[in-house]
Protein backbone atom coordinates (compact mmCIF):
# COMPACT_ATOMS: atom_id res chain seq x y z
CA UNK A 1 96.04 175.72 124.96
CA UNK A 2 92.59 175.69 126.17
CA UNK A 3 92.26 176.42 130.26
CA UNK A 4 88.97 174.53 131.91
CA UNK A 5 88.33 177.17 134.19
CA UNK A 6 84.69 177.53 135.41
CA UNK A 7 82.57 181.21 135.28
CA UNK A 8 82.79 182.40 139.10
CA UNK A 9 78.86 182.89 138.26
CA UNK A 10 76.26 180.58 138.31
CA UNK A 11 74.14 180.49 134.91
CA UNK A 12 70.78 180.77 137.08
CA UNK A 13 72.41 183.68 139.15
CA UNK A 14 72.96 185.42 135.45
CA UNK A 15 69.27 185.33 135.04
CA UNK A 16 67.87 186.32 138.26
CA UNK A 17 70.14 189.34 138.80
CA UNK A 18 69.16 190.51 135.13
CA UNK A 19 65.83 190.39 135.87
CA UNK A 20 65.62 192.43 138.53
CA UNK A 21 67.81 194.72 136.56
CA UNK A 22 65.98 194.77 133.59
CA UNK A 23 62.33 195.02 135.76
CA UNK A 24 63.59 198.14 137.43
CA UNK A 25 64.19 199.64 134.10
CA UNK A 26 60.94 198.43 131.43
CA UNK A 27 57.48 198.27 133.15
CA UNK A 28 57.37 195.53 130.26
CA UNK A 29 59.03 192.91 131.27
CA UNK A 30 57.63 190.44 133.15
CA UNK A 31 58.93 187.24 134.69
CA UNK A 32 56.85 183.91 135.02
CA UNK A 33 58.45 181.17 137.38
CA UNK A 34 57.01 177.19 137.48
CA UNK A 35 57.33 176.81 141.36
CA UNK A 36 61.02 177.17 140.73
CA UNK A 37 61.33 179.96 142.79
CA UNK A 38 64.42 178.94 144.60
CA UNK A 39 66.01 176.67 141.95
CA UNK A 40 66.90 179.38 139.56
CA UNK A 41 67.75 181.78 142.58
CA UNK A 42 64.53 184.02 141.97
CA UNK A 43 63.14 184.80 145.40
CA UNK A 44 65.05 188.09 146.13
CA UNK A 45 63.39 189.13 142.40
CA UNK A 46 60.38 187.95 143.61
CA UNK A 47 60.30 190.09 146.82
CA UNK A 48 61.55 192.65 145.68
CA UNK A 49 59.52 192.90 142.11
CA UNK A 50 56.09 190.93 143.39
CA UNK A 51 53.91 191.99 140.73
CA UNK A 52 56.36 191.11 138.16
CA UNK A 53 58.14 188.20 139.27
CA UNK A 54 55.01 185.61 139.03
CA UNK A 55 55.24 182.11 140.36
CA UNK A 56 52.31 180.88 138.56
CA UNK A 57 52.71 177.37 139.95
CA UNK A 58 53.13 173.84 138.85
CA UNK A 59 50.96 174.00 135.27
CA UNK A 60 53.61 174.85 132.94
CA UNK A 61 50.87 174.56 129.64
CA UNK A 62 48.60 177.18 131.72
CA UNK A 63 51.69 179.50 132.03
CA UNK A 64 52.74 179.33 128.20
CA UNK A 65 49.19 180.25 127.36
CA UNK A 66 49.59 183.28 130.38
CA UNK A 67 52.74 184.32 128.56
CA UNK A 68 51.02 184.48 125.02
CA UNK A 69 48.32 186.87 126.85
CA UNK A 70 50.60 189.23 128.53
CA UNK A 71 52.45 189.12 124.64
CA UNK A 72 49.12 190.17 123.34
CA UNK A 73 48.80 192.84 126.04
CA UNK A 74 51.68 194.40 125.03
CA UNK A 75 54.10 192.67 127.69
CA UNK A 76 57.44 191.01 127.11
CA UNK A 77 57.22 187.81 128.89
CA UNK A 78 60.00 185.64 129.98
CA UNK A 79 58.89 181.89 131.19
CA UNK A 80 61.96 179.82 133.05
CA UNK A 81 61.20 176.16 133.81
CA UNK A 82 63.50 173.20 133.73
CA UNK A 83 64.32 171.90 130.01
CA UNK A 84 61.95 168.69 130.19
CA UNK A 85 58.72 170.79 130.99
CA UNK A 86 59.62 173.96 128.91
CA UNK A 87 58.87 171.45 125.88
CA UNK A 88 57.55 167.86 126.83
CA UNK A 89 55.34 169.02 129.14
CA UNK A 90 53.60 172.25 127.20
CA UNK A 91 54.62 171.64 123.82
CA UNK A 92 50.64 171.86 122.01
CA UNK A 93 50.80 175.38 124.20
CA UNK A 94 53.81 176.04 122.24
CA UNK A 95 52.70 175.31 119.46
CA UNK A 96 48.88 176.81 119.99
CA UNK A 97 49.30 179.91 121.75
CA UNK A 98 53.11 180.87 120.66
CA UNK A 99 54.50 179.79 117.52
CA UNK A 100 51.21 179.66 115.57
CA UNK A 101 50.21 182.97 116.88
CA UNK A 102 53.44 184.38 116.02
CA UNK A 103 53.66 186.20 119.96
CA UNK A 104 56.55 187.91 121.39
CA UNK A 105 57.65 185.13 124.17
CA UNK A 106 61.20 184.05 125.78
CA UNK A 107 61.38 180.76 127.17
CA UNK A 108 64.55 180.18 129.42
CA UNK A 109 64.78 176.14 129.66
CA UNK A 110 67.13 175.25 132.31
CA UNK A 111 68.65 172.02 133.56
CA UNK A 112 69.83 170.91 129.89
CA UNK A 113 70.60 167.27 129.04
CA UNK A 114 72.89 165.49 132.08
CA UNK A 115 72.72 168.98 134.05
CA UNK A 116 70.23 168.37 135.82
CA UNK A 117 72.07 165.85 137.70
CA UNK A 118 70.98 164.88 140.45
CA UNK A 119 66.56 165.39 139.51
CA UNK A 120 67.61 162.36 137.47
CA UNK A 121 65.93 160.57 134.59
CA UNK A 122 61.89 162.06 134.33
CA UNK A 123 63.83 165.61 134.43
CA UNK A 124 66.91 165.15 132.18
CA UNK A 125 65.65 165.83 128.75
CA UNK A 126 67.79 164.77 125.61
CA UNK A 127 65.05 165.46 123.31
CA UNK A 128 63.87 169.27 124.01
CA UNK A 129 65.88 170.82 121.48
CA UNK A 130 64.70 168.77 118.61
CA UNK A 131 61.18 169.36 119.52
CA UNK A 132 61.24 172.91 119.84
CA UNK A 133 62.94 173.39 116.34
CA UNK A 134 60.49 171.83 115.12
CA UNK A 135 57.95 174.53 115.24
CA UNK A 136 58.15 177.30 112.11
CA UNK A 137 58.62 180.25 113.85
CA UNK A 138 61.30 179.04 116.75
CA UNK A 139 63.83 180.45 117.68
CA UNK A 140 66.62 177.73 119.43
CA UNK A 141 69.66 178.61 121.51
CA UNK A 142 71.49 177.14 123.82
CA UNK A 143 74.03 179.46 125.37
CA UNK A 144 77.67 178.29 126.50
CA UNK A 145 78.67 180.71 129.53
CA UNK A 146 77.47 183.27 131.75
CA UNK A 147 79.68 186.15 129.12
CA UNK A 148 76.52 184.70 126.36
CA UNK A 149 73.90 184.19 128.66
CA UNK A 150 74.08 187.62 130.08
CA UNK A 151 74.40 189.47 126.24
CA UNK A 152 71.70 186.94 124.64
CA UNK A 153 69.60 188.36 127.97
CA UNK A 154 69.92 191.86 127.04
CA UNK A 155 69.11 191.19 123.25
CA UNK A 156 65.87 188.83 123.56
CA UNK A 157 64.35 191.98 125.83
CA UNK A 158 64.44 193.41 122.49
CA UNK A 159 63.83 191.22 119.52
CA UNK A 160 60.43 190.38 118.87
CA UNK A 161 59.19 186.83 118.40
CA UNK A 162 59.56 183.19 120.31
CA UNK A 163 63.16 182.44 121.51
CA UNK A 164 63.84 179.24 123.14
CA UNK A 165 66.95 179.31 125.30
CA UNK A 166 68.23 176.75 126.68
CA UNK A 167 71.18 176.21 129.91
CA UNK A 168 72.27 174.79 132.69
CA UNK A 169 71.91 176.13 136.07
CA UNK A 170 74.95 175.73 138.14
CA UNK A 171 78.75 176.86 136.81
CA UNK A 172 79.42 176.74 133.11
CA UNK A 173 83.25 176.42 132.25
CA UNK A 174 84.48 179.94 130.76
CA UNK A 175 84.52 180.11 127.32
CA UNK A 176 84.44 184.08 126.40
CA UNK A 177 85.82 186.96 128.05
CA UNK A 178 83.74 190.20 129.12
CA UNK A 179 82.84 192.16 126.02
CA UNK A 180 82.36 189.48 123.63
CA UNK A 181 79.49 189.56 120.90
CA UNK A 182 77.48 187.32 119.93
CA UNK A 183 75.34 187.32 117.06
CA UNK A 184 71.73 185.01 117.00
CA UNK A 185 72.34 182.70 113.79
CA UNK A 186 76.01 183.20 113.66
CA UNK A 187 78.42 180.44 115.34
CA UNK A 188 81.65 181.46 116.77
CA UNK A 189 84.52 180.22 115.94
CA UNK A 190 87.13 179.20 118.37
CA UNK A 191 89.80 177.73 117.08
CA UNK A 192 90.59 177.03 113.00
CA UNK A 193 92.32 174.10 111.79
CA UNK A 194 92.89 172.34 107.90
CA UNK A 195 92.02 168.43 109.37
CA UNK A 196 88.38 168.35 111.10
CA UNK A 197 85.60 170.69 112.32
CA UNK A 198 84.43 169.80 115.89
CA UNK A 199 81.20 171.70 115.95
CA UNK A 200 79.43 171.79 119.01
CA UNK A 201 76.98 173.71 121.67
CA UNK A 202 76.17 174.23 125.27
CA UNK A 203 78.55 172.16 127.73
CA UNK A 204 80.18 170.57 124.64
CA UNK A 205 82.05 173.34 123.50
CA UNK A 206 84.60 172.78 126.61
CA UNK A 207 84.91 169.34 125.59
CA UNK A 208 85.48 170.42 122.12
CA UNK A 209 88.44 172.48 123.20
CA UNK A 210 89.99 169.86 124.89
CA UNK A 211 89.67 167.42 122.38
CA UNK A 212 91.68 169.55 120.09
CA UNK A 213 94.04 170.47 122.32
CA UNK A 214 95.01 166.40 122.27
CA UNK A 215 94.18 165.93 118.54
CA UNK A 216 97.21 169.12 118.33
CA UNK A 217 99.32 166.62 120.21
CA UNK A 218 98.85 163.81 117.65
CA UNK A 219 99.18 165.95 114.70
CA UNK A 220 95.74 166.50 113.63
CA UNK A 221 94.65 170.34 113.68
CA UNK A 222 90.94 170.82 114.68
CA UNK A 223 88.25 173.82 113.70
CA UNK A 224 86.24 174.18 117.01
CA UNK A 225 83.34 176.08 116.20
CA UNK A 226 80.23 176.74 118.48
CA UNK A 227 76.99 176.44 116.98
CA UNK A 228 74.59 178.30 119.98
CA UNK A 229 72.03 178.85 117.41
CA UNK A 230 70.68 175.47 116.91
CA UNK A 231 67.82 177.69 114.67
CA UNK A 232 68.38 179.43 112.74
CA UNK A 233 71.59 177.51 112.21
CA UNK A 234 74.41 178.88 111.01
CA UNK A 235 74.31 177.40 107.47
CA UNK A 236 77.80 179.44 105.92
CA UNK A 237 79.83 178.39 108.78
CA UNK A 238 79.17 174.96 107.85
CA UNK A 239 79.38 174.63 104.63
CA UNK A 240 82.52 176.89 104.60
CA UNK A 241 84.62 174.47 107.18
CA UNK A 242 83.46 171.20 105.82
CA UNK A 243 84.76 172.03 102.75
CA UNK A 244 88.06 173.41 104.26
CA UNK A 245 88.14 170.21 106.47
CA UNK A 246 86.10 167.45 104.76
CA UNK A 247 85.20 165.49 108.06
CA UNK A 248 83.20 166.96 110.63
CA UNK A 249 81.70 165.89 114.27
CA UNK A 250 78.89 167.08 116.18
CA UNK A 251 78.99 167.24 119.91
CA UNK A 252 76.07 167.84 121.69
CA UNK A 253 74.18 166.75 125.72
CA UNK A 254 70.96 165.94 123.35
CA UNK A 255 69.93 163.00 121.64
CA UNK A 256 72.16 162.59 118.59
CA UNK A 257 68.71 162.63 116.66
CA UNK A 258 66.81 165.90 115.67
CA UNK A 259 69.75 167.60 117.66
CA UNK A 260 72.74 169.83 116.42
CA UNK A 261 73.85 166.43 114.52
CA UNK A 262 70.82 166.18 112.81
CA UNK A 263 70.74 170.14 111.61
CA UNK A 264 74.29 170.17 110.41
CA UNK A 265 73.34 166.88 108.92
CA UNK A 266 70.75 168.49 106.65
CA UNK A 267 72.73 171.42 105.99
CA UNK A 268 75.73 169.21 104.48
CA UNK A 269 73.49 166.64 102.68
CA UNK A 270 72.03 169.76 100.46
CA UNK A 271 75.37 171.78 100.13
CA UNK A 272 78.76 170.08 100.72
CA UNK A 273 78.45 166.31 101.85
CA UNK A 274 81.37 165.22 104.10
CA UNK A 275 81.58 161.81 106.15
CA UNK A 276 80.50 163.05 109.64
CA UNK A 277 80.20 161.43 113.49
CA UNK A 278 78.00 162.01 116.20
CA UNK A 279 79.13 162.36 119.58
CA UNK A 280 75.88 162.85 121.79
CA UNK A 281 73.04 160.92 123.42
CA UNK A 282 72.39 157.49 121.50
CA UNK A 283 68.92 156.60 122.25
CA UNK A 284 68.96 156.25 126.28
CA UNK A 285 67.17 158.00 129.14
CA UNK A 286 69.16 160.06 131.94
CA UNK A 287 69.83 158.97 135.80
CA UNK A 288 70.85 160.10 139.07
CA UNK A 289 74.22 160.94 139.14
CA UNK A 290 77.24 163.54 139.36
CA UNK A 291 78.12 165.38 136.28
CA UNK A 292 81.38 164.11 135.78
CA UNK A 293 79.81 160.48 136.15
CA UNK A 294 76.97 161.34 133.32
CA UNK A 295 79.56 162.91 130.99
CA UNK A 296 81.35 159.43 130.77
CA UNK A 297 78.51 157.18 130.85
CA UNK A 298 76.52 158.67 127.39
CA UNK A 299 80.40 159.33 126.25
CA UNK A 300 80.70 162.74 126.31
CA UNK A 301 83.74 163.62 127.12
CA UNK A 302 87.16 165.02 125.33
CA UNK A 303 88.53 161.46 124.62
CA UNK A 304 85.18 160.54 123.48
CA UNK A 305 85.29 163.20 120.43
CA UNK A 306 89.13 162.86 119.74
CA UNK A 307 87.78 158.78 119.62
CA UNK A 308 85.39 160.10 116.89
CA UNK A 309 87.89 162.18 114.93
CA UNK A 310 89.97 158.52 114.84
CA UNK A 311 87.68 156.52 113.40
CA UNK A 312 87.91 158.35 109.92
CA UNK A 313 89.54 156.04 107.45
């Protein structure tokens, strides 16, 4: 049975104290903040590393086209910012100056979906993932708990190109123990079962547990898989537990469209369709409110996905 147990770690705390690991190690790395100094817990970095702990200000499209220079330069440049501005806000940047030019930059975009909580509606972004993908040469992750953050941390410093990772700031709930791998483009799976796949990502995967903890209760075994790589997805993993299942929901804090829905989607419709739901955003914008309060409101919760797994016929 699946214990919700949060990380004793904060997901921003992750980041900050590995870059002031990593910056005492490499003379290459350097770290570009969006006047969010304080929100993802940077200022000790910054004091202590001033000449490579930037905070370049409130022009996010400037600092993308900063990072693409210091890539050029030889640099390895990692830009934080919260998930609406790290692709709404900058995304021709992206576009211009990254992904076109094929440079070596990591974007951490924090904040994801209904974390962001309290900032409300104009910062809770339930598209950024499905723009991002969109770009050839994009890399798309969204990483599930401070064990993944950390080791996907250590293995961007090294692997060259644009990586696009996205998280919340505050407490994750603990998914993997110490010592875990994890591989870019290859899901994890959690939990196997003969009657429907639950795939999901980011603060989903918690949800997903639960909600096959009840479905065990009922009589209906579940596959929980989790799909971090939103691209390169994960295509064998797919294909290989739809056809062992036949049914399959997504379950993602993103816009059911040109999300992880939509990706599986595309995958199935070419190799192995199955009937399919979508637990996610449906079309709406966020609002103030607590997390447990936004979960339930865009239905996306445990009993929401076990409500999904019912209505197969």
């Amino acid at each position: 049975m699946f214990i919700l147990e949060n990380d004793p770690i904060e997901m921003r705390k992750v980041y900050s104290n590995f870059m002031q690991e990593i910056i005492g190690k490499t003379t290459d790395v350097v770290s570009l903040e969006a006047d969010l100094m304080s929100s993802m817990s940077m200022d000790s970095a910054h004091k202590k590393h001033p000449d490579r702990v930037i905070n370049c200000g409130i022009m996010e499209a400037h600092i993308v086209g900063l990072a693409a220079g210091l890539s050029i330069a030889g640099k390895i440049p990692f830009f934080h910012t919260f998930t609406a501005f790290a692709s709404r806000r900058c995304f021709d940047q992206l576009f211009m100056s990254v992904d076109y030019q094929k440079n070596n930059v990591k974007i951490i975009a924090s904040d994801a979906g209904i974390t962001a909580v309290h900032n409300g509606g104009t910062h809770m972004s339930f598209e950024d993932m499905g723009i991002v993908r969109g770009l050839a040469h994009a890399n798309v992750i969204e990483v599930t708990d401070a064990t993944m953050f950390r080791q996907i941390l250590e293995q961007l410093v090294n692997l060259k190109g644009f990586y696009w990772v996205r998280t919340m700031r505050k407490n994750a709930v603990k998914i993997y123990q110490d010592g875990e791998h994890f591989t870019i483009g290859k899901a994890k799976i959690l939990r196997e079962g003969r009657d429907v796949t639950l795939i999901a990502n980011g603060i989903m995967v918690a949800q997903a547990m639960i909600a096959a903890d009840i479905l065990a209760e009922q009589g209906i075994a579940a596959t929980v898989i989790d799909m971090f790589t939103l691209k390169p997805i994960d295509r064998q993993s797919i294909v290989k537990y739809a056809q062992m299942t036949r049914k399959v929901v997504t379950c993602e804090n993103h816009n059911i469209h040109n999300g992880l829905g939509s990706a599986v989607a595309e995958v199935l419709a070419e190799e192995y369709p199955v009937p399919m739901r979508f637990v996610g955003i449906k079309d709406r914008y966020g609002q103030v409110g607590t997390l447990d309060f936004l979960q339930k409101e865009y239905e996306l919760t445990a009993d929401d996905i076990v409500k999904a797994v019912k209505s197969f016929k």
